[in-house]
N, C-alpha and C. Protein backbone atom coordinates (compact mmCIF):
# COMPACT_ATOMS: atom_id res chain seq x y z
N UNK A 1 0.84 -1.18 0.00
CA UNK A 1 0.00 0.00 0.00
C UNK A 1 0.89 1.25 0.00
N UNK A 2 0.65 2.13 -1.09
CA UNK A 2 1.14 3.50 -1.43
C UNK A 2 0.98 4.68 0.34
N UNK A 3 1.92 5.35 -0.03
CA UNK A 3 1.24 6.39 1.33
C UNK A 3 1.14 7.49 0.64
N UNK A 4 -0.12 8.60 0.83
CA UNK A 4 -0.67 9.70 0.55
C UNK A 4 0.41 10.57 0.26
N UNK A 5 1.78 10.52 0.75
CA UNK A 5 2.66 11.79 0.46
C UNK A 5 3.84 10.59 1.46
N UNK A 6 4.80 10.69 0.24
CA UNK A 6 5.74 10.79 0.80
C UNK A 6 7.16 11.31 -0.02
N UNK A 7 8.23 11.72 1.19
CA UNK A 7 9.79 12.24 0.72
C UNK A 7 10.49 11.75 -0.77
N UNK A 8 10.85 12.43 -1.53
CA UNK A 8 11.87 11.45 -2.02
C UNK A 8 13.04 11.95 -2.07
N UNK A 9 13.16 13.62 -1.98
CA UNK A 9 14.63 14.04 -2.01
C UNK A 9 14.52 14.88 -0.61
N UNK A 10 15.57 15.08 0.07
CA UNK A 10 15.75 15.80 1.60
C UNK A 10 17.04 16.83 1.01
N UNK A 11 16.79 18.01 2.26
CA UNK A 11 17.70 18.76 1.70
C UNK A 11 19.04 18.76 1.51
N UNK A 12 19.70 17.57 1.71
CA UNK A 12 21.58 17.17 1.12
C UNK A 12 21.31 16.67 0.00
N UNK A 13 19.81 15.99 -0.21
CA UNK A 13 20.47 15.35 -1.65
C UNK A 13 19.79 16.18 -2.87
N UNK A 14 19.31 17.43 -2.35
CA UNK A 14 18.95 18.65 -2.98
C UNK A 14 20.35 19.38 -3.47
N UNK A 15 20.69 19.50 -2.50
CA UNK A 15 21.47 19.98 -2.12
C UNK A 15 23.14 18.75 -3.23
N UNK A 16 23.14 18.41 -3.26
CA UNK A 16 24.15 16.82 -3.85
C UNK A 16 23.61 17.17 -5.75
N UNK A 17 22.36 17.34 -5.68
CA UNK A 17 21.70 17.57 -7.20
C UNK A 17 22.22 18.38 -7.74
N UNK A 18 22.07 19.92 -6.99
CA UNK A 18 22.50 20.82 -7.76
C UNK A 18 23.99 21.60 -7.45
N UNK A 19 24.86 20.61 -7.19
CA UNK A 19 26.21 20.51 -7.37
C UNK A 19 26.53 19.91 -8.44
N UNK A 20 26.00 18.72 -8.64
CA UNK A 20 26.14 17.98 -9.87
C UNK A 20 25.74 18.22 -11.24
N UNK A 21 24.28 19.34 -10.77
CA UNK A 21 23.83 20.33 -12.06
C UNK A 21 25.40 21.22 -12.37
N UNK A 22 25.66 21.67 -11.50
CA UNK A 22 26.65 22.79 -11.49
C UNK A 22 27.83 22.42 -11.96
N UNK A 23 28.46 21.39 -12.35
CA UNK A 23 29.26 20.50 -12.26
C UNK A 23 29.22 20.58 -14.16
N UNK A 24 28.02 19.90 -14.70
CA UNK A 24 28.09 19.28 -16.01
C UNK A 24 27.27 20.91 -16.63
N UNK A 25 26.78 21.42 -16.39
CA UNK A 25 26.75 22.90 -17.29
C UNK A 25 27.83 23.59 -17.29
N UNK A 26 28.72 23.13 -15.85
CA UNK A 26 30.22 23.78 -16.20
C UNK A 26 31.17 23.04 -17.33
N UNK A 27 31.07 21.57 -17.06
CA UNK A 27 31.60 20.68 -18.23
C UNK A 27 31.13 20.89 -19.79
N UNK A 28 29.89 21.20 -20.15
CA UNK A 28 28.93 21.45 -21.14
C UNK A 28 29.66 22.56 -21.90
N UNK A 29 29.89 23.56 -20.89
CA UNK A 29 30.09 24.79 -21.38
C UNK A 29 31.44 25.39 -21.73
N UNK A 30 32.20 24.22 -20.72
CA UNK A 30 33.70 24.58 -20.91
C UNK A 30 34.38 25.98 -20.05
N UNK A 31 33.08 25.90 -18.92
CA UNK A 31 33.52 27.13 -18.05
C UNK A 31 32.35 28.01 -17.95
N UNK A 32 32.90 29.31 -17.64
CA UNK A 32 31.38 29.86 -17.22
C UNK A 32 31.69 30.90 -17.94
N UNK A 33 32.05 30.95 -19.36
CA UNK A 33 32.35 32.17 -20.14
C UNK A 33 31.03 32.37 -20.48
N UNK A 34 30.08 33.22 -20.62
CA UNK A 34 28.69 33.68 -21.38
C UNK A 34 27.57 32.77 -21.00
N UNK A 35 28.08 32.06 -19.77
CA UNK A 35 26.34 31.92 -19.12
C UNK A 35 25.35 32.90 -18.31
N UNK A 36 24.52 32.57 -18.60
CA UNK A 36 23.11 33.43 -17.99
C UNK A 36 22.60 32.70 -17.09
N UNK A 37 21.97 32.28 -16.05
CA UNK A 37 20.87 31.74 -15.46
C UNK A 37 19.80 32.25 -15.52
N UNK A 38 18.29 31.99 -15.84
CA UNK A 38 17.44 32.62 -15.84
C UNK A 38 16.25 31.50 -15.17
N UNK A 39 15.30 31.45 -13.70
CA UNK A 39 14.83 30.93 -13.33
C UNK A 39 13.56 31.27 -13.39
N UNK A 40 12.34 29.97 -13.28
CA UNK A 40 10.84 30.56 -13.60
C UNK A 40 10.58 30.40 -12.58
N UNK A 41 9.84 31.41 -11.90
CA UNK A 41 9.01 31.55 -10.71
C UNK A 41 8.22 30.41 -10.46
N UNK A 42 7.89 30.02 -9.37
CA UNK A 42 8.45 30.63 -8.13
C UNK A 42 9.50 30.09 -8.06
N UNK A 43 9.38 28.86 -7.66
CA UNK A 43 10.69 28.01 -7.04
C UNK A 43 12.00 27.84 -8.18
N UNK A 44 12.05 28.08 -9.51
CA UNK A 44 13.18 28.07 -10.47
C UNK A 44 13.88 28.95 -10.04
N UNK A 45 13.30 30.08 -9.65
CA UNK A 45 14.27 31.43 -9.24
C UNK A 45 14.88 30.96 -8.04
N UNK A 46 14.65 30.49 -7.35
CA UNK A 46 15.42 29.72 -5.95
C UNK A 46 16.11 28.88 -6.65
N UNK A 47 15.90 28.34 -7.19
CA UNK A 47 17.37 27.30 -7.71
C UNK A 47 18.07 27.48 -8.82
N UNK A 48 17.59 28.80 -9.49
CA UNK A 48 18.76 29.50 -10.03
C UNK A 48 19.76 30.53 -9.44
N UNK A 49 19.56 30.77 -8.08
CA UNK A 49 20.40 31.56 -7.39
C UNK A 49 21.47 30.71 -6.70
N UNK A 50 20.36 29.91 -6.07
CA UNK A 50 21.70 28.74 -5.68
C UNK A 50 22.45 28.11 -6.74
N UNK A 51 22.04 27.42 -7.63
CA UNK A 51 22.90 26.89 -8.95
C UNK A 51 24.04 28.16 -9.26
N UNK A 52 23.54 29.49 -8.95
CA UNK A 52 24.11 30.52 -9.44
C UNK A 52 25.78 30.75 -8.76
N UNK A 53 25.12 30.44 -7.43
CA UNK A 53 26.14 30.77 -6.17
C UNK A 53 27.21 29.76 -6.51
N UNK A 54 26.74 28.30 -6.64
CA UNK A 54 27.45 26.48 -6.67
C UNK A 54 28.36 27.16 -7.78
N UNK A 55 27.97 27.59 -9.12
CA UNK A 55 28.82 28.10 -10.06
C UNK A 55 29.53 28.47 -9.52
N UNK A 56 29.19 30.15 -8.95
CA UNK A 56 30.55 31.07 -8.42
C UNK A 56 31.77 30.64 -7.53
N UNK A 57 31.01 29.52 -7.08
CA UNK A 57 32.27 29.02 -5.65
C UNK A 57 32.93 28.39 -6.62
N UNK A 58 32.40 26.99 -7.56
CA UNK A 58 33.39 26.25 -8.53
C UNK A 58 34.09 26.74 -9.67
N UNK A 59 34.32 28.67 -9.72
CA UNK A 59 34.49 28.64 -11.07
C UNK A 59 35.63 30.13 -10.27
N UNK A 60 35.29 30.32 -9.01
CA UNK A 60 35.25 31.45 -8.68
C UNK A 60 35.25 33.04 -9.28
N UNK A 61 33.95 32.80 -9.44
CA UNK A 61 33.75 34.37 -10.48
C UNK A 61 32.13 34.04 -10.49
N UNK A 62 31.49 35.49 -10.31
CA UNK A 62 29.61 35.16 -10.49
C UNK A 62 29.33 34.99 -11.37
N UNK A 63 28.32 34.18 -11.63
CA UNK A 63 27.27 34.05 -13.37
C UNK A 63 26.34 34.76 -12.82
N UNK A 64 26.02 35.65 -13.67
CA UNK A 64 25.03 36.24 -13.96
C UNK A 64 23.74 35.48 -13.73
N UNK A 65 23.02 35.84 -13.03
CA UNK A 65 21.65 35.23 -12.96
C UNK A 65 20.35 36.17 -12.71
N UNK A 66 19.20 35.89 -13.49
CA UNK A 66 17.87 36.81 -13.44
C UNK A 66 16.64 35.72 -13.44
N UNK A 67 15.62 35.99 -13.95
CA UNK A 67 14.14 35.81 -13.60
C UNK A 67 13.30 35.96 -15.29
N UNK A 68 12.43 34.71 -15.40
CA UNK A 68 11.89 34.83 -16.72
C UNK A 68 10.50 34.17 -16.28
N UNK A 69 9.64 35.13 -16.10
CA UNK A 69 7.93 34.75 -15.93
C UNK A 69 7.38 34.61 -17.41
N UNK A 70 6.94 33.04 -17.38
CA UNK A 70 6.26 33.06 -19.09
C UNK A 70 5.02 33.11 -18.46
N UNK A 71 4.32 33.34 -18.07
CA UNK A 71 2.78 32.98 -17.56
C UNK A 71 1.76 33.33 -18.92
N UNK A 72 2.29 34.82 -19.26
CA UNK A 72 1.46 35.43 -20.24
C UNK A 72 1.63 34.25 -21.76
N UNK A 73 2.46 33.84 -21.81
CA UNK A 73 3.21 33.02 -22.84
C UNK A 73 2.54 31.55 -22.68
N UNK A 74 1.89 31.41 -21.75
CA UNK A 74 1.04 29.77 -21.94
C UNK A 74 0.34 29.65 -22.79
N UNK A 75 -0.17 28.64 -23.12
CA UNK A 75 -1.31 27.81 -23.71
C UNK A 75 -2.24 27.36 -23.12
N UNK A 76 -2.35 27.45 -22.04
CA UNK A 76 -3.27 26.62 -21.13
C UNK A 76 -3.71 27.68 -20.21
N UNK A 77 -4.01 28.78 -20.27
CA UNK A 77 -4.30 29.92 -19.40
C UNK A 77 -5.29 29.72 -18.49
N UNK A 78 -6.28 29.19 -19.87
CA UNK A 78 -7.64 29.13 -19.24
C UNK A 78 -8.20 27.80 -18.56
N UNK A 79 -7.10 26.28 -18.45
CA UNK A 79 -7.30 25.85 -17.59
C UNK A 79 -6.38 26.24 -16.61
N UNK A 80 -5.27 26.93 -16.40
CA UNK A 80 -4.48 26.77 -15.03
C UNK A 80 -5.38 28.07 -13.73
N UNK A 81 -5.12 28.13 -12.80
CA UNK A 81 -5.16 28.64 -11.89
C UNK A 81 -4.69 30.18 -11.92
N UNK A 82 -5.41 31.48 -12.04
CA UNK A 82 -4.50 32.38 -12.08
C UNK A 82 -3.11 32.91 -11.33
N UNK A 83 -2.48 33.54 -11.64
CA UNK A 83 -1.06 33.31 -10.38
C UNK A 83 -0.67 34.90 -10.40
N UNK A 84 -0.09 35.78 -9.35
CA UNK A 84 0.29 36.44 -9.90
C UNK A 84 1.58 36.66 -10.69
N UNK A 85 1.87 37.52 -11.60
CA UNK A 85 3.16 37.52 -12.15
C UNK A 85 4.25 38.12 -11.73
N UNK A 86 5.18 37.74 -12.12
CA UNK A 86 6.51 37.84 -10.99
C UNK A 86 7.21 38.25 -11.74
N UNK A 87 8.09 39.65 -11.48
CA UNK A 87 8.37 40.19 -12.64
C UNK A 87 9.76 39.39 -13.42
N UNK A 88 10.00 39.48 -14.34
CA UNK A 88 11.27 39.00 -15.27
C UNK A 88 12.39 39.84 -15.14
N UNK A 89 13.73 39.12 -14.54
CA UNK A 89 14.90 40.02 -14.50
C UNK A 89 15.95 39.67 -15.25
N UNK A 90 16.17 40.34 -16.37
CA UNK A 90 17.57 40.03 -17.15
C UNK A 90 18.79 40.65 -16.12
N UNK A 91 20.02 39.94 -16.32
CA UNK A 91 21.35 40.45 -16.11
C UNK A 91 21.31 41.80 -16.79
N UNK A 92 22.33 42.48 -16.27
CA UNK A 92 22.82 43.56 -16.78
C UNK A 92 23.06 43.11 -18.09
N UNK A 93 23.91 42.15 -18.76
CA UNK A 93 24.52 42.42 -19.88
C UNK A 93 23.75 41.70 -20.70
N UNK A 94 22.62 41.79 -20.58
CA UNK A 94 21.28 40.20 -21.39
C UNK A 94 21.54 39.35 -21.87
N UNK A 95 21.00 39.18 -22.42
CA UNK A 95 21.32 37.78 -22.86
C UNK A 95 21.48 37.46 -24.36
N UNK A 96 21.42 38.19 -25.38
CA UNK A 96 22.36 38.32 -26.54
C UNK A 96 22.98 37.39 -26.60
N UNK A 97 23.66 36.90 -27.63
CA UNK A 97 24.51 36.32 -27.70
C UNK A 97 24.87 35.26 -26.71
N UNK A 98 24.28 35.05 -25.35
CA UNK A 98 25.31 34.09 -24.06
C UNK A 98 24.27 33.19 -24.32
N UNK A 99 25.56 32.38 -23.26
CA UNK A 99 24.34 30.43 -23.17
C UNK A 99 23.45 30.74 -22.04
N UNK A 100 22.04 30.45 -22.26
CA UNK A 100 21.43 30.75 -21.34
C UNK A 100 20.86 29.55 -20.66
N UNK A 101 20.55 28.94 -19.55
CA UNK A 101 20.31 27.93 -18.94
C UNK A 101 18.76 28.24 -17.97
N UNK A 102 17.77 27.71 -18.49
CA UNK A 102 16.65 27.89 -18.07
C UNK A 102 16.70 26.89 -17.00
N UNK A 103 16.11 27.58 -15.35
CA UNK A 103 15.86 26.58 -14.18
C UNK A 103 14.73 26.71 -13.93
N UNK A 104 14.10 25.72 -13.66
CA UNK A 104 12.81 25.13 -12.84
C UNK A 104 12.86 24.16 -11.94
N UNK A 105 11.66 24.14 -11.65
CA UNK A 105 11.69 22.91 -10.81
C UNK A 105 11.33 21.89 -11.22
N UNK A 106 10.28 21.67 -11.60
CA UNK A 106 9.94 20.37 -12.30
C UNK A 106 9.48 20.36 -13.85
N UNK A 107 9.89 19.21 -14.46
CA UNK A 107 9.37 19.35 -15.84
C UNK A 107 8.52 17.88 -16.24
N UNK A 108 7.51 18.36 -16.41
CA UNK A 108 6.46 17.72 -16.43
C UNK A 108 5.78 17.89 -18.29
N UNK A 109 4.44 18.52 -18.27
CA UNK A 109 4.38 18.26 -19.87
C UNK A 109 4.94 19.08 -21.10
N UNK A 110 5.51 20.31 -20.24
CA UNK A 110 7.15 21.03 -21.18
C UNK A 110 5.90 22.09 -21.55
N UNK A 111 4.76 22.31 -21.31
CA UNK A 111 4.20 23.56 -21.39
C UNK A 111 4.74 24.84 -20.87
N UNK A 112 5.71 24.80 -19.73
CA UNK A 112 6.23 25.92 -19.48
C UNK A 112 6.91 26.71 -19.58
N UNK A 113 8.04 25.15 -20.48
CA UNK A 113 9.44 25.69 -20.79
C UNK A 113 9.20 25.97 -22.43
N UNK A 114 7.78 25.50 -23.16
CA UNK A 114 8.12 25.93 -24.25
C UNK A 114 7.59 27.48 -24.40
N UNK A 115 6.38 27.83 -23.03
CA UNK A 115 6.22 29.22 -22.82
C UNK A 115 7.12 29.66 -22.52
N UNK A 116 8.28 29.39 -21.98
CA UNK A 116 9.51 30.15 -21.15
C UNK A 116 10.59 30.54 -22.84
N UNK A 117 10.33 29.56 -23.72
CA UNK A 117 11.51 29.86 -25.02
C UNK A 117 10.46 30.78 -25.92
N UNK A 118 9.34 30.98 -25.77
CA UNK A 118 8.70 32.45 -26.75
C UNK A 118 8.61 33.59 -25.86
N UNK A 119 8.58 33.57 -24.91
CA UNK A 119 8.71 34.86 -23.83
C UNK A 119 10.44 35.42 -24.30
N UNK A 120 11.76 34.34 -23.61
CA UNK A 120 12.88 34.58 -24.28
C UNK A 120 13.22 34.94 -25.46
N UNK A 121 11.91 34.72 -26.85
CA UNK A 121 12.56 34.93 -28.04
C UNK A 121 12.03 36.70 -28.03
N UNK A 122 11.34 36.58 -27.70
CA UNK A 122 10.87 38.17 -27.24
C UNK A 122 12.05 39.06 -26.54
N UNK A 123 13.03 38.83 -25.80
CA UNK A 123 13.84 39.04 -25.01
C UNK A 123 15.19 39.77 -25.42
N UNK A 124 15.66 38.59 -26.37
CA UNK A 124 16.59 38.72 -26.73
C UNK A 124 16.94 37.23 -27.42
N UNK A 125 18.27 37.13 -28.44
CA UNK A 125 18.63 36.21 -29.24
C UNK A 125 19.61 35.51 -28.41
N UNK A 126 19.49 34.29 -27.51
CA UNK A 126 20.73 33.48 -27.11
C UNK A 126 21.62 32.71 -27.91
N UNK A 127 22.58 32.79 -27.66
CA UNK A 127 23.35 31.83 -28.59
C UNK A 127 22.85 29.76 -28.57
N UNK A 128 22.94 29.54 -27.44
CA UNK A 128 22.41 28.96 -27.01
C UNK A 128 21.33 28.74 -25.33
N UNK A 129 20.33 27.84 -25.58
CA UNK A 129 19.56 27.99 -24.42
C UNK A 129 19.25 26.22 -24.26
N UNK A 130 19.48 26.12 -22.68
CA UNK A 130 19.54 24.51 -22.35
C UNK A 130 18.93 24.93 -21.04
N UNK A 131 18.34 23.85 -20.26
CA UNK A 131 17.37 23.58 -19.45
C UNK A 131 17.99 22.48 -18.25
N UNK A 132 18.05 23.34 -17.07
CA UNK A 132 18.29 22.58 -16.09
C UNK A 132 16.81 22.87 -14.71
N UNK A 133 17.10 20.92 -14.80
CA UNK A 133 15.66 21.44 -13.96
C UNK A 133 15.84 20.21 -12.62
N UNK A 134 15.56 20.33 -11.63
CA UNK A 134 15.49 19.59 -10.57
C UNK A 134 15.32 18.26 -10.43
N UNK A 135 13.72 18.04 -11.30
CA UNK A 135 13.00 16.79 -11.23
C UNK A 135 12.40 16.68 -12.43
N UNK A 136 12.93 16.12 -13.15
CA UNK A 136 12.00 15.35 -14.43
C UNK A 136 10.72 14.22 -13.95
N UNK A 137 9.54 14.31 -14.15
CA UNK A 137 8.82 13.49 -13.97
C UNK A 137 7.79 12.95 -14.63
N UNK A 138 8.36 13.18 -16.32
CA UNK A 138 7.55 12.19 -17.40
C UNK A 138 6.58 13.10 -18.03
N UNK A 139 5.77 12.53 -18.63
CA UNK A 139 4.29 12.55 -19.08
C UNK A 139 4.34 14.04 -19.96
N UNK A 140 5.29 14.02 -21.17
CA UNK A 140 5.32 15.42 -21.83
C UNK A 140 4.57 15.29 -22.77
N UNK A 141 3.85 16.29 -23.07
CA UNK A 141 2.82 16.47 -23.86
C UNK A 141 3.77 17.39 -25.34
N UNK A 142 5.06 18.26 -24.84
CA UNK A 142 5.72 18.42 -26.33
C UNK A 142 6.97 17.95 -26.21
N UNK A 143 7.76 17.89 -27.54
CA UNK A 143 9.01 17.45 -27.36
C UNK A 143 9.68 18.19 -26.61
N UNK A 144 9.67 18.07 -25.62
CA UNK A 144 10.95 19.17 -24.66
C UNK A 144 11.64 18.33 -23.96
N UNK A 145 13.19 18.10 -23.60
CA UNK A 145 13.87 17.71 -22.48
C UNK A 145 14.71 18.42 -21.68
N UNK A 146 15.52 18.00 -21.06
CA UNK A 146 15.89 18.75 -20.05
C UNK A 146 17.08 18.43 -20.41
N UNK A 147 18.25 19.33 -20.00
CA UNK A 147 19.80 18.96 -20.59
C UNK A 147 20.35 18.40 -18.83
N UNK A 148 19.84 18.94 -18.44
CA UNK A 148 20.31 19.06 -17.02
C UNK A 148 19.58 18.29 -16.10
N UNK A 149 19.56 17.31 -15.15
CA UNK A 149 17.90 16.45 -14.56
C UNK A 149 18.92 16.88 -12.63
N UNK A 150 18.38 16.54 -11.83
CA UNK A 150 18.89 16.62 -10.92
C UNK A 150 18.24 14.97 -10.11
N UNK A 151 17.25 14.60 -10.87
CA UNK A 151 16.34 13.22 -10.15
C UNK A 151 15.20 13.04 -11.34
N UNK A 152 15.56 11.82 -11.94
CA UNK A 152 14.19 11.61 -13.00
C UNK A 152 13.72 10.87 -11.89
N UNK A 153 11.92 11.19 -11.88
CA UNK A 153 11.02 10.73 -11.09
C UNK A 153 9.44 10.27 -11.43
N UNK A 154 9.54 9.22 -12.09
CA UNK A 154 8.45 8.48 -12.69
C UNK A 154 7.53 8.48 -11.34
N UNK A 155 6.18 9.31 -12.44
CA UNK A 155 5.24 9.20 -11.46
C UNK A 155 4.11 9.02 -11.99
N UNK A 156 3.10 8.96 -11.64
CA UNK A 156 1.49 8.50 -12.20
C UNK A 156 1.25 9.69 -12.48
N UNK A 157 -0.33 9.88 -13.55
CA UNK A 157 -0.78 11.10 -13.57
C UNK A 157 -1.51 11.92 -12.70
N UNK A 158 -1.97 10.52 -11.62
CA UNK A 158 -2.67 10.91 -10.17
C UNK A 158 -2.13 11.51 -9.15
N UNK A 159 -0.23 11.27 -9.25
CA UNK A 159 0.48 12.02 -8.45
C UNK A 159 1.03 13.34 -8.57
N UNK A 160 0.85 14.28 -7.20
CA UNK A 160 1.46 15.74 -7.44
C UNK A 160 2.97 15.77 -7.11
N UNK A 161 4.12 16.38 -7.91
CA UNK A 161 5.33 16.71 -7.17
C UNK A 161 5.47 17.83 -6.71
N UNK A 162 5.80 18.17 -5.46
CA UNK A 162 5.97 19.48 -5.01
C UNK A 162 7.58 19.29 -4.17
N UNK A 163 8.03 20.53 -4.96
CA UNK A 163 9.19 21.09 -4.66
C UNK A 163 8.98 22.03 -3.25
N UNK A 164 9.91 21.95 -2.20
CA UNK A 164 9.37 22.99 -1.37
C UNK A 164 11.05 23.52 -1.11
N UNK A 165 11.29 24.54 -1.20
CA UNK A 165 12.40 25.02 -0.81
C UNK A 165 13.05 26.33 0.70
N UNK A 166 13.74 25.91 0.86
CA UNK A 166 13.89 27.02 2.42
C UNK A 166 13.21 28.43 2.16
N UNK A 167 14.03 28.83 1.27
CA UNK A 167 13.68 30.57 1.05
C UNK A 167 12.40 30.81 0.75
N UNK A 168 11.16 29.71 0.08
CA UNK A 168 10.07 29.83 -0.05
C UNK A 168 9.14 29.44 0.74
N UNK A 169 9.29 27.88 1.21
CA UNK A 169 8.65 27.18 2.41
C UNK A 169 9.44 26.72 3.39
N UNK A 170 10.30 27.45 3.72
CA UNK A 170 10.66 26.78 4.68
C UNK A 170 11.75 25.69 5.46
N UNK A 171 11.72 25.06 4.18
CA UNK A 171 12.16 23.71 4.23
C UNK A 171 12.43 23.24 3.14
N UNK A 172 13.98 22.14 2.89
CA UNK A 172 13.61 21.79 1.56
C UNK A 172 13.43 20.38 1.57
N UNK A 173 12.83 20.01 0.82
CA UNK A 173 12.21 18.36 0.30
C UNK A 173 11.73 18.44 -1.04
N UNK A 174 11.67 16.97 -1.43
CA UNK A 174 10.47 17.09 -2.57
C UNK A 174 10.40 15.64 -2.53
N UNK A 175 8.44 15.97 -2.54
CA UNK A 175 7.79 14.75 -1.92
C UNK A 175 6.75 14.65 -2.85
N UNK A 176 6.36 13.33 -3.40
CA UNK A 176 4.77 13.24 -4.24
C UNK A 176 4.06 12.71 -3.10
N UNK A 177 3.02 13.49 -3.83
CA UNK A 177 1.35 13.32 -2.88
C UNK A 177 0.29 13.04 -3.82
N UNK A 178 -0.22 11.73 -3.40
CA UNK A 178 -1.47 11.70 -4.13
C UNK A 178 -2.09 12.75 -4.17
N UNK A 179 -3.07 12.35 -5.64
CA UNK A 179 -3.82 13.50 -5.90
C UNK A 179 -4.74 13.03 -6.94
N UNK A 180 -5.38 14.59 -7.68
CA UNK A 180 -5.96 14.24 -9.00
C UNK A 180 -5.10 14.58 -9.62
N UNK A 181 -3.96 14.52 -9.91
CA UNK A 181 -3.11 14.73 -10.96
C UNK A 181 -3.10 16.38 -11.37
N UNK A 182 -2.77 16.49 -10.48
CA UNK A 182 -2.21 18.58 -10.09
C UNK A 182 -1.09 18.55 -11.29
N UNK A 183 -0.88 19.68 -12.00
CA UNK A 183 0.00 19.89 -13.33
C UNK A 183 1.81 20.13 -12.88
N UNK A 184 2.29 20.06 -11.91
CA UNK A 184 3.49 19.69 -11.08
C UNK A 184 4.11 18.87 -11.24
């Protein structure tokens, strides 16, 4: 018998993930010459600051990191939940030309991240743009993947993943909870 909610990542091996994110976008990239971080609200922006920081200590020098709200940029407006919008912060030096590395938290049916690459084309022209995201957990409705996974996590469509992080809740974990299949 399943239990209603339980753990699967605690905060070291959150914490263990996105070292290892930090690790192979540094390998990927060949250093941290012309990366961007740009995280989607809520919780991407929390783990693009930290991913941001993991960079700076392993590279010693800051990456640039900002904020990219696609909300307006969905497809699915009119079934999701309204939210408010959180504003979008480019780096000083935008993103032109640099590799830009989209963070989230979970990637699920790639509706967000393909709203997150027409909001960006609006933005500015990246040279390149790759996707690091926490928790992969299946069931994509477009071709999108993730370059970056921190935990692939096969789950039903009945189950919710929720990311919870210090700076937002408190605490970090990420635990599925039954459900009706919440879009997470």
């Amino acid at each position: 018998m399943t239990s209603a909610r339980r753990t699967v990542l605690e905060a070291a091996e959150i914490r263990r993930a996105l070292t290892r994110i930090a690790h192979e976008v540094l390998e990927h990239n060949k250093g941290a010459d012309d990366l961007v971080l740009l995280g989607i609200p809520t919780r991407g922006v929390t783990l693009a600051e930290r991913l941001g920081r993991r960079l700076a200590e392993i590279e010693g020098r800051p990456v640039p990191v900002g904020s990219l709200d696609a909300t307006m940029y969905r497809d699915d407006l009119r079934r999701q939940p309204v939210r408010t919008i959180a504003p979008t912060r480019l780096p000083d030096g935008g993103i032109d030309d640099q590799v830009v590395v989209l963070v989230d938290d979970v990637l699920f049916s790639g509706r967000t991240i393909r709203a997150a690459l027409d909001a960006l084309s609006d933005l500015g022209r990246p040279r390149v743009v790759r996707l690091a995201v926490l928790v992969d957990r299946g069931h994509r409705e477009l071709p999108i993947r993730a370059d970056h996974v921190g935990k692939n996590l096969p789950t039903s469509l009945q189950e919710r993943v929720h990311v919870a992080l210090e700076e937002v809740d408190g605490t970090d974990e990420v635990r599925i909870e039954a459900g009706t299949g919440a879009p997470a």
